[in-house]
C-alpha atoms as a PDB file:
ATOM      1  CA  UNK A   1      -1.891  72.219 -54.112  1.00  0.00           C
ATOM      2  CA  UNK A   2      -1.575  68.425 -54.785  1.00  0.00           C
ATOM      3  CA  UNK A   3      -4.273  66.179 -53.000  1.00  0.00           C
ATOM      4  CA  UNK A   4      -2.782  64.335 -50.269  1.00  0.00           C
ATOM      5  CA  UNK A   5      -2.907  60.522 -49.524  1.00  0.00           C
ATOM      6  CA  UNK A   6      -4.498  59.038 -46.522  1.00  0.00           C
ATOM      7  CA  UNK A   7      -5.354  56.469 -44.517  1.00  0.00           C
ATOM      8  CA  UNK A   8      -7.464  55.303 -41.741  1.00  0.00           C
ATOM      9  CA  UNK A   9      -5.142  53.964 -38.724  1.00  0.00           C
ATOM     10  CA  UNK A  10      -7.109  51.814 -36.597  1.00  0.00           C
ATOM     11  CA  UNK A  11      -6.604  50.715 -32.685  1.00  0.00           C
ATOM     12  CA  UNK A  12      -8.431  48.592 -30.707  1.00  0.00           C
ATOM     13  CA  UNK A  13      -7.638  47.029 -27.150  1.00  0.00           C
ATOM     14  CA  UNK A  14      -9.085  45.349 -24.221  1.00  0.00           C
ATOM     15  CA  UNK A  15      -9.345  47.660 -21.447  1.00  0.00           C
ATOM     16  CA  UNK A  16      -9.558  47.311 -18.010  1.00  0.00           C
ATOM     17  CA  UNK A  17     -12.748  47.931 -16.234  1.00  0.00           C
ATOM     18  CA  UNK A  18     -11.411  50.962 -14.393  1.00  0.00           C
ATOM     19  CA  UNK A  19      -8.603  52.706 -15.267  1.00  0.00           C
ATOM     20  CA  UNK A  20      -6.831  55.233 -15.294  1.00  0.00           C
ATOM     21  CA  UNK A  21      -5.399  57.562 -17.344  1.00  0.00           C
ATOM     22  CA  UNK A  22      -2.384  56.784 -16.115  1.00  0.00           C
ATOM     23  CA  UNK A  23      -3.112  52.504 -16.534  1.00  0.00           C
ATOM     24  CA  UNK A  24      -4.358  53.218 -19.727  1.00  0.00           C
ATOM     25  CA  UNK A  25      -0.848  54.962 -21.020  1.00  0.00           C
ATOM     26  CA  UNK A  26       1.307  51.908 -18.996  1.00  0.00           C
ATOM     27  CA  UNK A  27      -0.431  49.339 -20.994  1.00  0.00           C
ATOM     28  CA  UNK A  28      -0.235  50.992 -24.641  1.00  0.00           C
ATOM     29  CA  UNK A  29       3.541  49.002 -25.391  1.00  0.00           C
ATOM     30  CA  UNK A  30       1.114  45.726 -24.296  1.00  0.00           C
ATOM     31  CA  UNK A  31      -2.494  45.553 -24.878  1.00  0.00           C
ATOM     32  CA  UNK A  32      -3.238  47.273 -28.258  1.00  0.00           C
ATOM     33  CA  UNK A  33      -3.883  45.222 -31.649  1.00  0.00           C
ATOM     34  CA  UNK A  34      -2.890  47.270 -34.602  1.00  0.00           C
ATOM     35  CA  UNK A  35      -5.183  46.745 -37.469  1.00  0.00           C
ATOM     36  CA  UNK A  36      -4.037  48.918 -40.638  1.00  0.00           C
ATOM     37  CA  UNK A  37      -6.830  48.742 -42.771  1.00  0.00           C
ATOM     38  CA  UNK A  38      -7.670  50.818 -45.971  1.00  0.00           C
ATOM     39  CA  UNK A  39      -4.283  51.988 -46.622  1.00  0.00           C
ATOM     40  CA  UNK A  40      -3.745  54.476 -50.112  1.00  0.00           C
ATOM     41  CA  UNK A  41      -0.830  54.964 -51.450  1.00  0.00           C
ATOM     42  CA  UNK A  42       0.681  54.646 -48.013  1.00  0.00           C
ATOM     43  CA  UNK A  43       4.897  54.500 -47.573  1.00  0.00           C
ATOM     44  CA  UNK A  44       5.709  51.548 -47.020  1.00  0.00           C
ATOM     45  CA  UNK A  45       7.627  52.289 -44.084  1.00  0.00           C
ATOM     46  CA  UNK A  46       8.633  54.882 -42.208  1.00  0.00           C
ATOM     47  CA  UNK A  47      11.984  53.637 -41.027  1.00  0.00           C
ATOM     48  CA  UNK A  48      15.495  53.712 -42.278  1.00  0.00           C
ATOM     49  CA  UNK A  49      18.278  56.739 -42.784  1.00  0.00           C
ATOM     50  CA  UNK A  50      16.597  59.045 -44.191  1.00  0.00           C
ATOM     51  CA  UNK A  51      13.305  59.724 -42.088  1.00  0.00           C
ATOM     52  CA  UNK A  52      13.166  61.321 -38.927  1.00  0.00           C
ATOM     53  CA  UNK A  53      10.451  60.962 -36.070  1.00  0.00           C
ATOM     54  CA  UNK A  54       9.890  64.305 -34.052  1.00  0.00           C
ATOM     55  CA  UNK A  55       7.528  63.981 -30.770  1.00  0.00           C
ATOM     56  CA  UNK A  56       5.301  67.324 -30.231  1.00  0.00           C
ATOM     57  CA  UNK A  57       4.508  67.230 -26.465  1.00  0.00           C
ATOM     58  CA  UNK A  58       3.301  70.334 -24.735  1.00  0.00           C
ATOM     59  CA  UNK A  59       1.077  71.701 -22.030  1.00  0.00           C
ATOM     60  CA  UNK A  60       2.371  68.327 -19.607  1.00  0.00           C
ATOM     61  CA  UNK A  61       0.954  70.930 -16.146  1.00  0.00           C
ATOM     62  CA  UNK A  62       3.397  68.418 -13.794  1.00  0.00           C
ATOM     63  CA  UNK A  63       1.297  65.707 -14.996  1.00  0.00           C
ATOM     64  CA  UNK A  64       2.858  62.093 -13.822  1.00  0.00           C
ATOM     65  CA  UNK A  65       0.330  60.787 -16.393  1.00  0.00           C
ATOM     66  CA  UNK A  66       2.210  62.967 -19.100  1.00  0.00           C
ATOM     67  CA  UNK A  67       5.499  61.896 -17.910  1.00  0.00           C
ATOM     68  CA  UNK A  68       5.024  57.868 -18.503  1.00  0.00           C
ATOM     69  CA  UNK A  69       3.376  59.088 -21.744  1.00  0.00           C
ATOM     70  CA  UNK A  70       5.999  60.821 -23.451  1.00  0.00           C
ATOM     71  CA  UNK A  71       8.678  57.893 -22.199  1.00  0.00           C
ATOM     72  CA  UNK A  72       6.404  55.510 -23.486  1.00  0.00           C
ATOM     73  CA  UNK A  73       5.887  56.892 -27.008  1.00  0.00           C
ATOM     74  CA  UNK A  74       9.581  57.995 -27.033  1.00  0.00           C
ATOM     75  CA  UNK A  75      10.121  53.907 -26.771  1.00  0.00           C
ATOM     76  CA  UNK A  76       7.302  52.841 -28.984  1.00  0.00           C
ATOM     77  CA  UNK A  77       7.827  54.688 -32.179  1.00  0.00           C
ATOM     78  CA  UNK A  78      11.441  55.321 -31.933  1.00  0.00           C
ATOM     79  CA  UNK A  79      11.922  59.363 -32.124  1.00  0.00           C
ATOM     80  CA  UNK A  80      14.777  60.833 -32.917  1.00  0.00           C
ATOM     81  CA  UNK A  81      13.939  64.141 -31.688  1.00  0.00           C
ATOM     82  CA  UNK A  82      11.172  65.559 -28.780  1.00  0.00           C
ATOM     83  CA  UNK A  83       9.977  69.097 -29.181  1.00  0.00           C
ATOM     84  CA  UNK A  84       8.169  70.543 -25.857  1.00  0.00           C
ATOM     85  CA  UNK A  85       6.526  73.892 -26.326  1.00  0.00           C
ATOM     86  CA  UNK A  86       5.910  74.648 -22.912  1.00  0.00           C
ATOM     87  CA  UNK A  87       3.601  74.718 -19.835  1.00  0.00           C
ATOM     88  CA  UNK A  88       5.900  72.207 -18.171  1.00  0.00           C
ATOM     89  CA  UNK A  89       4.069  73.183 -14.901  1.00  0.00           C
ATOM     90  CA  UNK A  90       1.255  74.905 -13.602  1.00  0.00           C
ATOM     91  CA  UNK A  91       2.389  77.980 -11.774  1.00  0.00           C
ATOM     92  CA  UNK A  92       6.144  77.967 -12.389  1.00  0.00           C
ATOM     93  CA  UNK A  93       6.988  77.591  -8.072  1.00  0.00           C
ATOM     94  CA  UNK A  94       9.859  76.364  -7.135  1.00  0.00           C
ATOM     95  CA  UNK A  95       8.224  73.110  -5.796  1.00  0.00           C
ATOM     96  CA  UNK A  96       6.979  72.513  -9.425  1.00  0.00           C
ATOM     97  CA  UNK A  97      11.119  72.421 -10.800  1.00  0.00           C
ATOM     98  CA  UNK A  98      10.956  69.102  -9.149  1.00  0.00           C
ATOM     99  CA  UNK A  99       8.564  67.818 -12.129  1.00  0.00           C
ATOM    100  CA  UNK A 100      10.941  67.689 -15.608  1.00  0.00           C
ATOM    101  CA  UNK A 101      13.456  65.290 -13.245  1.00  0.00           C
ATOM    102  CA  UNK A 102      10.144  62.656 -13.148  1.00  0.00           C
ATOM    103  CA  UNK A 103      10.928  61.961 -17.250  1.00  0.00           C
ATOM    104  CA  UNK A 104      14.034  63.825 -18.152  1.00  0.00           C
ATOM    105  CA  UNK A 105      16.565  63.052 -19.168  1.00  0.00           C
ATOM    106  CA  UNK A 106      15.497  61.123 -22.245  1.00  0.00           C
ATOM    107  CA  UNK A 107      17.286  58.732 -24.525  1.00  0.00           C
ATOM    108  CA  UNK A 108      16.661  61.136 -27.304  1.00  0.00           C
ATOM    109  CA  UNK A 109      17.612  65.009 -27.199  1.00  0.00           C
ATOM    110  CA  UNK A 110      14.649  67.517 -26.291  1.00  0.00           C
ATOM    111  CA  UNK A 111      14.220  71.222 -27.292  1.00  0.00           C
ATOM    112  CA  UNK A 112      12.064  72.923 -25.377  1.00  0.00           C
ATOM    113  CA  UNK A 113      10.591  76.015 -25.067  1.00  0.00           C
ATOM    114  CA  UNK A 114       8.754  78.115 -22.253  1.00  0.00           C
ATOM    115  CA  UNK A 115       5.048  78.935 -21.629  1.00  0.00           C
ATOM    116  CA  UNK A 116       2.759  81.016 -19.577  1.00  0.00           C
ATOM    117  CA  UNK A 117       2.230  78.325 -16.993  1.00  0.00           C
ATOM    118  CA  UNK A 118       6.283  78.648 -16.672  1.00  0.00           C
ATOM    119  CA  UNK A 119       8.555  81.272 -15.425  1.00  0.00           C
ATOM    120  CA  UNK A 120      12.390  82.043 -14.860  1.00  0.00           C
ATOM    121  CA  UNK A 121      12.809  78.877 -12.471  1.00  0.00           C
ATOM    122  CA  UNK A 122      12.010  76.280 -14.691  1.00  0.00           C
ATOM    123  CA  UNK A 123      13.633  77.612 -17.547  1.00  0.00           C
ATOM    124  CA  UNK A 124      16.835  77.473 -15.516  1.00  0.00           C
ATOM    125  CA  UNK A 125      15.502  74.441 -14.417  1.00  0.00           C
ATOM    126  CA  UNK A 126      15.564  73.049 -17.939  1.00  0.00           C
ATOM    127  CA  UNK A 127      18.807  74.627 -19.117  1.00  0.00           C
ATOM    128  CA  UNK A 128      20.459  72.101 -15.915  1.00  0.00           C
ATOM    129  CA  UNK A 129      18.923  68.795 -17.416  1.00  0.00           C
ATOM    130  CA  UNK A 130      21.044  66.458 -19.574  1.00  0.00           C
ATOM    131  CA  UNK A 131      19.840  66.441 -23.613  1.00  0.00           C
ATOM    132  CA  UNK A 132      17.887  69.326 -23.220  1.00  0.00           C
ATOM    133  CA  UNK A 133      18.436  72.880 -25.367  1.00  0.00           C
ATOM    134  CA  UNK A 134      16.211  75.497 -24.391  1.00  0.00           C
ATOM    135  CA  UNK A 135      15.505  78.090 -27.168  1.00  0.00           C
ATOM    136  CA  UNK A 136      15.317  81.466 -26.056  1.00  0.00           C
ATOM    137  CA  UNK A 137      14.213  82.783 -29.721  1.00  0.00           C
ATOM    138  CA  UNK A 138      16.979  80.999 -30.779  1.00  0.00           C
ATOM    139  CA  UNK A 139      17.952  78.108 -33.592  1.00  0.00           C
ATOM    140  CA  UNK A 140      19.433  74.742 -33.417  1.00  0.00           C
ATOM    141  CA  UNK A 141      19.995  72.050 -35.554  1.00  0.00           C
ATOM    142  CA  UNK A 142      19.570  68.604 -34.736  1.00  0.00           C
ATOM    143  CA  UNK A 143      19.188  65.258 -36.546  1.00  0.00           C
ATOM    144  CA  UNK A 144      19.284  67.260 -39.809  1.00  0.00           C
ATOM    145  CA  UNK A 145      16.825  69.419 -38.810  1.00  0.00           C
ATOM    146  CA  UNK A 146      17.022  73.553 -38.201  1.00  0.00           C
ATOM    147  CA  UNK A 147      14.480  74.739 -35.680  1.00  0.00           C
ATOM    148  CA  UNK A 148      13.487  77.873 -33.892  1.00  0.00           C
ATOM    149  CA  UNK A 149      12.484  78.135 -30.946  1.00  0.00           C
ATOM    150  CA  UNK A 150      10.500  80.928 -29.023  1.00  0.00           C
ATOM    151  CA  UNK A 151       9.168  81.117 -25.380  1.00  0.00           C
ATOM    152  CA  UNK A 152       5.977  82.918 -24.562  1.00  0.00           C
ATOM    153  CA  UNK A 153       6.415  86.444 -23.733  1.00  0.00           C
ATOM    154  CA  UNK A 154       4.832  85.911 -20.537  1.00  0.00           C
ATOM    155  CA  UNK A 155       7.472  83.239 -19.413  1.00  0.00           C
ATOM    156  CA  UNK A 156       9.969  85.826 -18.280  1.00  0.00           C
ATOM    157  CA  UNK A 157       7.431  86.790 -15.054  1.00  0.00           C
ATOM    158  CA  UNK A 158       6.223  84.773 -12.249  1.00  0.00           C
ATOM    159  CA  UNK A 159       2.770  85.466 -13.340  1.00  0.00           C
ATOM    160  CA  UNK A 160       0.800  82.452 -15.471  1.00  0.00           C
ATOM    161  CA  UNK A 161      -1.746  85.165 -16.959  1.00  0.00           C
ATOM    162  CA  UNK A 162      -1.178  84.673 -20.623  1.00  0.00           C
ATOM    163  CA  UNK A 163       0.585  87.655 -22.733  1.00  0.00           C
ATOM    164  CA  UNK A 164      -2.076  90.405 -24.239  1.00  0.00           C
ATOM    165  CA  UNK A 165      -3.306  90.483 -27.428  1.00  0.00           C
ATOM    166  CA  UNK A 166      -0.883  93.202 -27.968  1.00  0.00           C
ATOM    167  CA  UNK A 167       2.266  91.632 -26.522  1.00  0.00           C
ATOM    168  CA  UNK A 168       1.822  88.704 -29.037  1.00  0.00           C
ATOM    169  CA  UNK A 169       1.339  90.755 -32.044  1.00  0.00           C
ATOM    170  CA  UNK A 170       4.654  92.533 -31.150  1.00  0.00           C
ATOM    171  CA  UNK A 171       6.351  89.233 -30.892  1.00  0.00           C
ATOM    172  CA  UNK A 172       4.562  87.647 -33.829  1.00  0.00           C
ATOM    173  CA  UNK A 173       6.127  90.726 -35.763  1.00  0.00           C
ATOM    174  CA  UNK A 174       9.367  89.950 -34.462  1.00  0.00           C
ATOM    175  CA  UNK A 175       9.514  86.721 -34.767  1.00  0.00           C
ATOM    176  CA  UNK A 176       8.805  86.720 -38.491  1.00  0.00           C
ATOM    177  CA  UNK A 177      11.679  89.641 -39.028  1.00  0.00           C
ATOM    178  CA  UNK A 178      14.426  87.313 -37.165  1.00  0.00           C
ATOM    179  CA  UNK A 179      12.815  84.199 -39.820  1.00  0.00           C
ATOM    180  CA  UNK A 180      12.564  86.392 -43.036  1.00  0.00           C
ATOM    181  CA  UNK A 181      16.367  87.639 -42.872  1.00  0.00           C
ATOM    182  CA  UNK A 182      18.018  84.095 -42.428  1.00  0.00           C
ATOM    183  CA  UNK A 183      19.653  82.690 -45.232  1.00  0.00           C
ATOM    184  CA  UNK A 184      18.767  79.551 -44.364  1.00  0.00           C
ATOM    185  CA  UNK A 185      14.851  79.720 -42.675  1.00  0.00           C
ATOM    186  CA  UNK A 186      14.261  76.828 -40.056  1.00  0.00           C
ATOM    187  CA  UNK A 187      12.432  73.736 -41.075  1.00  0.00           C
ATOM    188  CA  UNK A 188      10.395  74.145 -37.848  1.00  0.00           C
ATOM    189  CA  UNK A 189       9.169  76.979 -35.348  1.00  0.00           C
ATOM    190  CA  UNK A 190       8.017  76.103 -32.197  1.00  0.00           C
ATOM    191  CA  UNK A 191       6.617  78.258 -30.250  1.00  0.00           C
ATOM    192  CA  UNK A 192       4.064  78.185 -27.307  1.00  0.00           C
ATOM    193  CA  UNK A 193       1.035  80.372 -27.860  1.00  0.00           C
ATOM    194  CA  UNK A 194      -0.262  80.481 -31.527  1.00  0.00           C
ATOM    195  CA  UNK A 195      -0.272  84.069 -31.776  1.00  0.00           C
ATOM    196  CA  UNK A 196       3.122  84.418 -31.671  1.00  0.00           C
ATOM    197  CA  UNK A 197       3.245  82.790 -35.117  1.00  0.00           C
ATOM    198  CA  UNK A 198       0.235  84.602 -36.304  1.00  0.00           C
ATOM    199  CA  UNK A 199       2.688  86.081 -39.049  1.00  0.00           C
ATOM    200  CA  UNK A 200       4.276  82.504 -40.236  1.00  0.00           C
ATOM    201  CA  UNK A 201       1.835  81.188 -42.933  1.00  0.00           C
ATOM    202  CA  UNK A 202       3.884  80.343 -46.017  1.00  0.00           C
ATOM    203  CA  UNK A 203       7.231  81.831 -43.986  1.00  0.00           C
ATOM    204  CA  UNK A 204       8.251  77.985 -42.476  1.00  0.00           C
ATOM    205  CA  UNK A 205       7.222  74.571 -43.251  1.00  0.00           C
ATOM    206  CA  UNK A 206       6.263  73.764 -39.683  1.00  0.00           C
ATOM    207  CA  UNK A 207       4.829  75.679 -36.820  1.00  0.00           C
ATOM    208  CA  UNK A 208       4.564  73.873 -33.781  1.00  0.00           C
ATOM    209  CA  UNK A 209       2.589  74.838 -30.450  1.00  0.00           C
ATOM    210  CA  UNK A 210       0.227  74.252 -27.905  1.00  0.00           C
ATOM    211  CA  UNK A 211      -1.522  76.791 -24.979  1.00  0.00           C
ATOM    212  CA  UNK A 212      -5.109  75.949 -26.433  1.00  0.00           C
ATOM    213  CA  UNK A 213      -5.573  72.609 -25.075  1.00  0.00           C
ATOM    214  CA  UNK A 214      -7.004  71.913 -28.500  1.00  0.00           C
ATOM    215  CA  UNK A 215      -5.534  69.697 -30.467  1.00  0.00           C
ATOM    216  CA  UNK A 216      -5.467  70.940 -33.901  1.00  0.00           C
ATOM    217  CA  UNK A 217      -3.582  70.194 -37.301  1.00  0.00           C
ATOM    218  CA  UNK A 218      -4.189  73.295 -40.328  1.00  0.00           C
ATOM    219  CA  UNK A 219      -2.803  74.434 -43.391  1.00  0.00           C
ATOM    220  CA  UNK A 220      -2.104  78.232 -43.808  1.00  0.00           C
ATOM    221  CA  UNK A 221      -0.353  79.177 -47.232  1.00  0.00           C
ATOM    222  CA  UNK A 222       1.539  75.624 -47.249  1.00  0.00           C
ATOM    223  CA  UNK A 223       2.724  76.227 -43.945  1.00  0.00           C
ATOM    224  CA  UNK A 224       1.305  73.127 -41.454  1.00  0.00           C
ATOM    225  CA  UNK A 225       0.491  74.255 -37.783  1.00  0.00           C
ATOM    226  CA  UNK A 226       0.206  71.835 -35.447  1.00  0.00           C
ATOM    227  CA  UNK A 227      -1.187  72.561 -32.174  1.00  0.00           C
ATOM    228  CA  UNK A 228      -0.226  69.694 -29.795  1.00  0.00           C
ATOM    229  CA  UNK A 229      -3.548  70.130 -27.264  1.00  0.00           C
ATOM    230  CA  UNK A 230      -2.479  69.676 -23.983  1.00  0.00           C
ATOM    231  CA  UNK A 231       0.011  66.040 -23.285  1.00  0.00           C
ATOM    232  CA  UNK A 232      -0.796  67.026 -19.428  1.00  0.00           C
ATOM    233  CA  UNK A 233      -4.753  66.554 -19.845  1.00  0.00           C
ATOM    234  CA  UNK A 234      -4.883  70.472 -19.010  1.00  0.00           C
ATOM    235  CA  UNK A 235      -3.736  69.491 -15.713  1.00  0.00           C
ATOM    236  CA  UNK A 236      -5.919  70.698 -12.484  1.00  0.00           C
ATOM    237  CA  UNK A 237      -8.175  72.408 -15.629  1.00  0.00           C
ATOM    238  CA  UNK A 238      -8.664  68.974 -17.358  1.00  0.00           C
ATOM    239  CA  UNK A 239     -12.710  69.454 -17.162  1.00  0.00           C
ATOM    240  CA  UNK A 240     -13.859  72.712 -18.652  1.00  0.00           C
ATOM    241  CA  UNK A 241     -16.783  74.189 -20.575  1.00  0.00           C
ATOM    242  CA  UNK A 242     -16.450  71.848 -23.219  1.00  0.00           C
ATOM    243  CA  UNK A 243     -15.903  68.973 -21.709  1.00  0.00           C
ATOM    244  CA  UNK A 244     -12.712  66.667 -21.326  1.00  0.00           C
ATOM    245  CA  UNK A 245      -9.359  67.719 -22.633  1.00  0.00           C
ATOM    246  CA  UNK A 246      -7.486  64.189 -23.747  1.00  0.00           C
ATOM    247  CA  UNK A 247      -4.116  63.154 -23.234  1.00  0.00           C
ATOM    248  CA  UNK A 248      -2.667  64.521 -26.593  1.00  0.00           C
ATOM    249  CA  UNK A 249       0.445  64.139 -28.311  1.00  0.00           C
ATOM    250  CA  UNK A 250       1.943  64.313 -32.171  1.00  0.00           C
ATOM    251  CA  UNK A 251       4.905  62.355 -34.037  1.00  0.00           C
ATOM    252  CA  UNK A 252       6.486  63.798 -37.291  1.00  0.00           C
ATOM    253  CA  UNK A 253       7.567  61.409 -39.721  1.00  0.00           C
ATOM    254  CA  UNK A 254       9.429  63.773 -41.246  1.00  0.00           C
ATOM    255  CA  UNK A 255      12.091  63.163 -44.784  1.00  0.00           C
ATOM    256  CA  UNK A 256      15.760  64.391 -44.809  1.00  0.00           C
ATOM    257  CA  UNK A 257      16.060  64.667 -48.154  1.00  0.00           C
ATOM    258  CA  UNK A 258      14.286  66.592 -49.745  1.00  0.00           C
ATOM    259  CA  UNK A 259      13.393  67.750 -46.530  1.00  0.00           C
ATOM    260  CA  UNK A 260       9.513  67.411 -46.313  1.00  0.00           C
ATOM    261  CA  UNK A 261       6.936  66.394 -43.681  1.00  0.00           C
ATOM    262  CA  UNK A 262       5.479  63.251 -44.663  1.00  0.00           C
ATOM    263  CA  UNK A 263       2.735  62.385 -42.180  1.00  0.00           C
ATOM    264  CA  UNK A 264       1.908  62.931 -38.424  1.00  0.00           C
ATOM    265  CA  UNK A 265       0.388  60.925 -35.899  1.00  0.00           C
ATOM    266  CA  UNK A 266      -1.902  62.020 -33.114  1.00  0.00           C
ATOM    267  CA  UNK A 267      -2.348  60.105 -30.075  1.00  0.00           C
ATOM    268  CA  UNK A 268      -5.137  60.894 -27.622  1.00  0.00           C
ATOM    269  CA  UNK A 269      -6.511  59.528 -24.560  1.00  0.00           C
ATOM    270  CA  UNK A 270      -9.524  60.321 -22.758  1.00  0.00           C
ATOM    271  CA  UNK A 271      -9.205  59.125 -19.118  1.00  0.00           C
ATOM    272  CA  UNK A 272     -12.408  59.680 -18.004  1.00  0.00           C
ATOM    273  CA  UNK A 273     -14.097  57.199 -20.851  1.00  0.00           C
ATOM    274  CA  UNK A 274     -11.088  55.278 -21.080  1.00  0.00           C
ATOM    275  CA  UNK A 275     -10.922  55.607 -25.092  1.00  0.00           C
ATOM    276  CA  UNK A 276      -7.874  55.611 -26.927  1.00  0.00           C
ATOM    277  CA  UNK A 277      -6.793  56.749 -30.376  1.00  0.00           C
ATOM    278  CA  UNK A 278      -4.473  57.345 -32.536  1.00  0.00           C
ATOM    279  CA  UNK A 279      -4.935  59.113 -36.159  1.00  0.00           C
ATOM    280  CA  UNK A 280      -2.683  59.514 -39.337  1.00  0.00           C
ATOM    281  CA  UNK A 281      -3.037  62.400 -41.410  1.00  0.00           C
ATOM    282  CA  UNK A 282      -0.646  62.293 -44.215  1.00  0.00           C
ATOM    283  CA  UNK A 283       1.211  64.848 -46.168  1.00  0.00           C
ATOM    284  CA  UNK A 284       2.788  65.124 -49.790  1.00  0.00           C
ATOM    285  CA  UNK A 285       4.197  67.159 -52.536  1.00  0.00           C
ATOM    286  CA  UNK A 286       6.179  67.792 -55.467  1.00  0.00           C
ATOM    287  CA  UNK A 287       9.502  68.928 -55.405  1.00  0.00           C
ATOM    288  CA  UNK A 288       9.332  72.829 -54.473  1.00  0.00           C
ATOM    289  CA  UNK A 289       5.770  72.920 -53.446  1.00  0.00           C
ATOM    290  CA  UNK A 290       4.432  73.350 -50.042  1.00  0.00           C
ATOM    291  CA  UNK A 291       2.790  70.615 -48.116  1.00  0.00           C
ATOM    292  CA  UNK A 292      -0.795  69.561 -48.435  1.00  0.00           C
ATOM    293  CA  UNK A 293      -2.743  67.127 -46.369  1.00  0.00           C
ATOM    294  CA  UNK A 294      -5.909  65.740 -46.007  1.00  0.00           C
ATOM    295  CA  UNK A 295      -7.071  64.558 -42.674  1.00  0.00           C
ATOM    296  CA  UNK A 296      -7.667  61.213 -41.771  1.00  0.00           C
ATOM    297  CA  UNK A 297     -10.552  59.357 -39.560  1.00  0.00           C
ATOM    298  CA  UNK A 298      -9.708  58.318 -36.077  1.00  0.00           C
ATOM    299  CA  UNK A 299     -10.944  55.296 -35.091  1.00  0.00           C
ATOM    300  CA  UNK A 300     -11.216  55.071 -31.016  1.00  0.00           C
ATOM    301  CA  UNK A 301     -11.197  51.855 -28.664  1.00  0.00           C
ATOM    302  CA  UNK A 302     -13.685  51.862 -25.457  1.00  0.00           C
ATOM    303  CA  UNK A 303     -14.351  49.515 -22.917  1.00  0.00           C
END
């Protein structure tokens, strides 16, 4: 496993005596100065032909908050490509299928994929909206890119309980047949609940997913899991035993060719304390090795 580059990505701002979440994620385009400091071995750049940005969002909960978010960071850093791994809502009511029309559609096309907190309704809700494929353990590719996509078990019922133990060790089985007899395996799974990729270490690159409302990035076997947190703030749960769940949100800077992840940024914000942060982690291999990383310190802006 090679060592990985990395680099501290720093962000400071003037904020406004009380705010928001919501303030604080309108004036992101506006009132941050960037200060990249301590850079090693760094790309130069992360533009041009042959890199593509993916935006992780997941667990939005109806959240307007969420909403100017993921337009705003869509805008900022350019994406090519938003993946959603569910928990668009809260309870999955029909009132709630008014919620994806507050963002979507975006510039940009959007795969998304269903979780506990959704249900029949807003799948179908999300199957009607302009740019967006819905992967019912499906594949697509897009910008270059093959992805899978599966919805949480529990998705298909009007009930938000998550799926047993049980339930996700079936699908986590199945999941990893459907992966293990393609010809061509998908650069990226996304699913919603992390069990249900329990059996993808060293399958796929990149597992993608949310449902914790922990933000997490690991390396299993040289596959990278990234678990988005929650974009929503948990929603009407945004206070819990441990305290505050941020505003969170990842971008994949990823190469076409040869098709490797080079880096991610995370992006939280805590509304409460009105801090604001953004970390790089970055990855990096040899040709026909998996990807390693090394994380990175975040460096966070308060009032």
């Amino acid at each position: 496993m090679l060592a990985a580059a990395f680099a501290y990505l720093a962000l400071t701002f003037d904020s406004p005596s009380e705010a928001t979440a919501g303030q604080l994620v309108a004036n992101i385009p506006t009132r941050p100065t960037w200060q990249m400091g301590d850079l090693r071995q760094l790309p130069p750049s992360y533009s041009g032909s042959d890199i593509v940005r993916v935006l992780h969002v997941t667990d939005m909960h109806s959240s307007e908050e969420a909403a100017r978010l993921v337009r705003q960071v869509t805008d900022i850093y350019a994406v090519d490509l938003i993946v959603n791994t569910g928990d668009e809502t809260d309870l999955g009511t029909p009132l709630e299928a008014r919620y994806p029309a507050t963002y979507l559609p975006l510039t940009k096309p959007v795969i998304w994929v269903a979780g506990n907190h959704d249900s029949p309704t807003i799948t179908n809700t999300m199957k009607g909206i302009q740019g967006v494929t819905v992967l019912e353990s499906g594949f697509v590719n897009l910008v270059g890119l093959e992805i899978g996509g599966f919805p949480d078990p529990a998705a298909a019922s009007l009930n938000p309980a998550p799926s047993s133990d049980a339930v996700q060790a079936v699908e986590a089985d199945r999941i990893k047949s459907m992966i293990t007899t393609m010809d061509d395996p998908p650069f990226i799974v996304a699913v919603h609940d992390p069990k249900q990729a329990a059996r993808l270490p060293g399958v796929v690159p990149v597992v993608l997913n949310g449902h914790t409302h922990r933000e997490q990035i690991s390396l299993q076997q040289g596959t990278v899991f990234l678990d988005g947190g929650s974009t929503g703030g948990g929603g009407f749960r945004g206070f819990d035993a441990d305290g505050e769940v941020p505003y969170t949100l990842h971008i994949l800077f990823i190469q076409k060719q040869p098709q490797k992840l080079l880096a991610v940024d995370t992006i939280a914000i805590y509304g409460s304390s009105e801090e604001f942060s953004v970390t790089r982690r970055l990855f990096g291999a040899g040709e026909g090795e998996a990807a390693a990383g090394t994380a990175a310190t975040s460096v966070s802006s308060a009032p």
